[in-house]
Protein backbone atom coordinates (compact mmCIF):
# COMPACT_ATOMS: atom_id res chain seq x y z
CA UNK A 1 66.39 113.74 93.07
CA UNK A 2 67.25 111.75 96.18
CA UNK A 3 65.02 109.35 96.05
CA UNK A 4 66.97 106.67 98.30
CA UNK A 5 66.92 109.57 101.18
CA UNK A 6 63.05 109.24 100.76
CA UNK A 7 62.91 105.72 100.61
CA UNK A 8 65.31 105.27 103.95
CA UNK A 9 63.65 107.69 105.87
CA UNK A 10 60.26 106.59 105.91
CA UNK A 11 61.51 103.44 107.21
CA UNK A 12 62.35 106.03 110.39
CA UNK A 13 59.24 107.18 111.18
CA UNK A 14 58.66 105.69 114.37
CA UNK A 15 62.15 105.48 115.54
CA UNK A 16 63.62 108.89 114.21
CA UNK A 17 66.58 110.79 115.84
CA UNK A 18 68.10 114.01 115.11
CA UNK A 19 70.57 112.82 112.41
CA UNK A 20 67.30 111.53 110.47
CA UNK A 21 65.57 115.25 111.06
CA UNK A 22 68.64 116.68 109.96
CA UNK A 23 68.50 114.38 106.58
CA UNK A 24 64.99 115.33 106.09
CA UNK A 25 66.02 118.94 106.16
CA UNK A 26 68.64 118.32 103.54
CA UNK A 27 66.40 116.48 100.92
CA UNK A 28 63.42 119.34 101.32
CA UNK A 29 66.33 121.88 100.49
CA UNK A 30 67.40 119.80 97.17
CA UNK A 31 63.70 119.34 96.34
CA UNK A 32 62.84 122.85 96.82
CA UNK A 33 66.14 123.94 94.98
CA UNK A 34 65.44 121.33 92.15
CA UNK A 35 61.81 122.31 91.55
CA UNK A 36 62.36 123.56 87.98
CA UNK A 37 64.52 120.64 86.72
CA UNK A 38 62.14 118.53 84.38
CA UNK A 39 61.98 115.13 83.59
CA UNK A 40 61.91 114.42 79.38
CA UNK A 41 61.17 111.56 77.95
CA UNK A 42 62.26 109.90 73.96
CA UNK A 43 61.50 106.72 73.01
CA UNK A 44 64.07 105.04 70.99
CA UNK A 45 63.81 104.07 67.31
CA UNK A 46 61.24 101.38 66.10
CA UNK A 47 61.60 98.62 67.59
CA UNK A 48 62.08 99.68 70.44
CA UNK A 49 64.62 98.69 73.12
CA UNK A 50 63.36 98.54 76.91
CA UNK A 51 65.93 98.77 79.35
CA UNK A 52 65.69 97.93 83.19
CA UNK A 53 68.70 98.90 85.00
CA UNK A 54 68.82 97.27 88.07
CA UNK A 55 70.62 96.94 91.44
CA UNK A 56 70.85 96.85 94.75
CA UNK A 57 72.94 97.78 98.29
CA UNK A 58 73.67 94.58 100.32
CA UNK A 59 72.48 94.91 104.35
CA UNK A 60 72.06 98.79 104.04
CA UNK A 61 69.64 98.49 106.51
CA UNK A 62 69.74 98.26 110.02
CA UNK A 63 67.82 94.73 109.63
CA UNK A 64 70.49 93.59 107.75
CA UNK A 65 68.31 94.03 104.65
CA UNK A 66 69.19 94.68 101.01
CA UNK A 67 67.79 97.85 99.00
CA UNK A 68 66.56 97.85 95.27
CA UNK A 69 67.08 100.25 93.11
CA UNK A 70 64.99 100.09 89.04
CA UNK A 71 65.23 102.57 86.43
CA UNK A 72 63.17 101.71 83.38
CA UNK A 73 63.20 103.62 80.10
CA UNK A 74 62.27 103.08 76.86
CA UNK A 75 65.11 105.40 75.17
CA UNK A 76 65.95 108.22 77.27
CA UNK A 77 64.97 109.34 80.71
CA UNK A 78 63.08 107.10 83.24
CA UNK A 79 59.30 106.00 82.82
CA UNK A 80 59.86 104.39 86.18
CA UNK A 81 61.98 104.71 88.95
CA UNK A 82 62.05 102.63 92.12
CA UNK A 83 63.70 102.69 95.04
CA UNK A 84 62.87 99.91 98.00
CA UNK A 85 63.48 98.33 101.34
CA UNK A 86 63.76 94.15 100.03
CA UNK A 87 61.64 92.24 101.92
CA UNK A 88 63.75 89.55 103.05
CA UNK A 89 66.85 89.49 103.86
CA UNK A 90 69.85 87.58 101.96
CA UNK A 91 73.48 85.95 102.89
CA UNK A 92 75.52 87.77 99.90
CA UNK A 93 75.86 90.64 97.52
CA UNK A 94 74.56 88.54 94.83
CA UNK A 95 72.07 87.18 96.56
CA UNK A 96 70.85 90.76 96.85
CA UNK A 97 71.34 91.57 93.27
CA UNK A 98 69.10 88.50 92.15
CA UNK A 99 66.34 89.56 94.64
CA UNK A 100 66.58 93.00 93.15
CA UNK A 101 67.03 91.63 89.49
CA UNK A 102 63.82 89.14 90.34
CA UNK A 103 61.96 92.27 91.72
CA UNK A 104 62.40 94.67 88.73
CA UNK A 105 61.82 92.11 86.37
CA UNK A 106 58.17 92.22 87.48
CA UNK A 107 57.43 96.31 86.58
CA UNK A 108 59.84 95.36 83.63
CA UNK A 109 57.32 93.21 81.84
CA UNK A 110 54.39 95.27 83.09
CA UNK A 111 56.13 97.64 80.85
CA UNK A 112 56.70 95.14 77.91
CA UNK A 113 53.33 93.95 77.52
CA UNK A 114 51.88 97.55 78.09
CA UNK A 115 54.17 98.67 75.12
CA UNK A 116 52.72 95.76 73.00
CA UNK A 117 49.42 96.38 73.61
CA UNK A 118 50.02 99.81 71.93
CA UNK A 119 51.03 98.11 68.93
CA UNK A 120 54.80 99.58 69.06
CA UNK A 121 56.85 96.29 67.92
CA UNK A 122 59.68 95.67 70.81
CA UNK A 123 62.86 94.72 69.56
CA UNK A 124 63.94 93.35 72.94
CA UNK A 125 63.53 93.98 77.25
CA UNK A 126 67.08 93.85 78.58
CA UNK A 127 68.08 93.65 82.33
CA UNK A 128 70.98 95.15 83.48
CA UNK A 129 73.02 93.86 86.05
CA UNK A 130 76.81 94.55 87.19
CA UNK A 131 76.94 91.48 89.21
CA UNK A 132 78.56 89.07 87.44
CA UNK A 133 78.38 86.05 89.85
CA UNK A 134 74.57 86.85 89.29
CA UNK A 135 74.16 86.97 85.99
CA UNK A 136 76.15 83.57 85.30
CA UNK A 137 73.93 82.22 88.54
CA UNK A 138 71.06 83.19 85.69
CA UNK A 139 72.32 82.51 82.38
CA UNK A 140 73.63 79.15 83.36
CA UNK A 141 70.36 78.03 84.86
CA UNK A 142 71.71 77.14 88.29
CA UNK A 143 71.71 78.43 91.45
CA UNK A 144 75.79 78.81 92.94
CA UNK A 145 75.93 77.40 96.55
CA UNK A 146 72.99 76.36 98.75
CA UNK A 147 69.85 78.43 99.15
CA UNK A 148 66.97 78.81 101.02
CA UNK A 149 63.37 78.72 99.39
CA UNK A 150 62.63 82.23 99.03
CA UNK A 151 65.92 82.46 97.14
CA UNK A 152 65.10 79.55 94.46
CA UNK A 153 61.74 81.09 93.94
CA UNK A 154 63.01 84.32 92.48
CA UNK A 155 65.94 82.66 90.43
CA UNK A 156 64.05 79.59 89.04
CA UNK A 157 61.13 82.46 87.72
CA UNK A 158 63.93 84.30 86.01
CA UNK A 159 65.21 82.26 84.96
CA UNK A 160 62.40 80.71 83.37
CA UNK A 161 61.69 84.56 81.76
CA UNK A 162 65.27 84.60 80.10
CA UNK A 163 64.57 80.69 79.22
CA UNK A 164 61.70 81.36 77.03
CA UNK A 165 63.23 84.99 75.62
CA UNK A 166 61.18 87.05 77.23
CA UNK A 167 63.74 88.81 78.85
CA UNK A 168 67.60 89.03 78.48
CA UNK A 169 69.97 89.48 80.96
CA UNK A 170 72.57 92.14 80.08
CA UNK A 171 76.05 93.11 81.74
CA UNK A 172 76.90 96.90 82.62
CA UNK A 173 79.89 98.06 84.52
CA UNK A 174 78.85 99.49 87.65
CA UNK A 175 80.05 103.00 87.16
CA UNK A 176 77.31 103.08 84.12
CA UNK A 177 74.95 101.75 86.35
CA UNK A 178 72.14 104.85 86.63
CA UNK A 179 70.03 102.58 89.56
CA UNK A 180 73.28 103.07 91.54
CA UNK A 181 71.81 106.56 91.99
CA UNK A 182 68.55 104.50 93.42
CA UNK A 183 70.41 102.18 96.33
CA UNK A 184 73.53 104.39 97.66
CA UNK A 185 74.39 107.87 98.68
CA UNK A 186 75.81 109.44 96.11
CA UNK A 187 77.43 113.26 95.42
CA UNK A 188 79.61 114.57 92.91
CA UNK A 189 79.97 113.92 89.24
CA UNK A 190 78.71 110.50 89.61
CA UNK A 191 75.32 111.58 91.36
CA UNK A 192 74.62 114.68 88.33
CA UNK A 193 75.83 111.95 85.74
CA UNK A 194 72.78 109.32 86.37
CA UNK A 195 70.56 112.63 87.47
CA UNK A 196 71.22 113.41 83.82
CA UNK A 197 70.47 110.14 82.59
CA UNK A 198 67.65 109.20 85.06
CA UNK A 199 65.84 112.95 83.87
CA UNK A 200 67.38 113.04 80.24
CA UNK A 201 68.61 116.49 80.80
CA UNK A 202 70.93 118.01 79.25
């Protein structure tokens, strides 16, 4: 799964070059070698835990723009994956990361109150961050440093989410981050270890 090379190169359509074709050739070749690799699902124990796992790549693009990345599971394996262009752009990393952790929390609640409605009893809906700077910016209720109006609408309605419990914010060191997988380039034994997580396969 390379779903950031998707997401960055159909922001290339109109202004492609051969290093894009030559990406495009590379992702067809993993998704026709990867055809057979399944994605499997387990829901946790009653109640249930939802986790969002969420971050994002500061001025990836060549706007200057951030990129979100959101896994959401409710056990094992991802019921949804995202992987975005931001829509405005930000002055610093953790700006980024609260646009992203603003963002996610959206499809993350979709998900809560979708669970609900099935009468499954939800213990909790954690978001996971490895930005520090932006979880205290959260936690503590206050934005760090000036910002502009776009910024203070995303943090005051998270904030407002964690206020009233809806959602809690959760730290995760960034190598257990699985959206990593979501906002960077990534090979190796990091890229098959959140491919295992994002797919639950063994």
């Amino acid at each position: 799964m390379k779903p950031l090379h998707t997401s960055f190169l159909m922001t290339r359509v109109h202004n492609s070059t051969e290093q894009d074709w030559q990406k495009l050739e590379r992702l067809l070749s993993y998704v026709n070698g990867t055809k057979e690799i399944p994605l499997c699902l387990e829901m946790g124990n009653n109640p249930v835990e939802i986790v969002a796992n969420i971050d994002s790549s500061h001025a990836t693009h060549g706007d200057y723009r951030g990129h979100t990345g959101i896994y959401i599971s409710l056990g094992k394996g991802a019921i949804q994956a995202i992987s975005t262009k931001q829509a405005i752009n930000t002055k610093s990393s953790a700006e980024t990361e609260l646009v992203a952790a603003s963002d996610g929390g959206t499809p993350a609640i979709n998900v809560l109150n979708i669970v609900k409605c099935q009468g499954i009893h939800v213990k909790a809906l954690y978001i996971e961050q490895d930005n520090k700077s932006t979880l205290s910016m959260i936690q503590n209720g206050r934005a760090t440093g000036p910002t502009s109006r776009h910024i203070n609408i995303r943090f005051f309605w998270l904030n407002d989410r964690v206020a009233n419990g809806e959602v809690t914010m959760r730290y995760v060191p960034t190598e257990e981050m699985t959206s990593d997988l979501l906002t960077k380039h990534m090979e190796g034994k990091l890229f098959y270890k959140h491919r295992k997580t994002l797919l639950n396969i063994p």
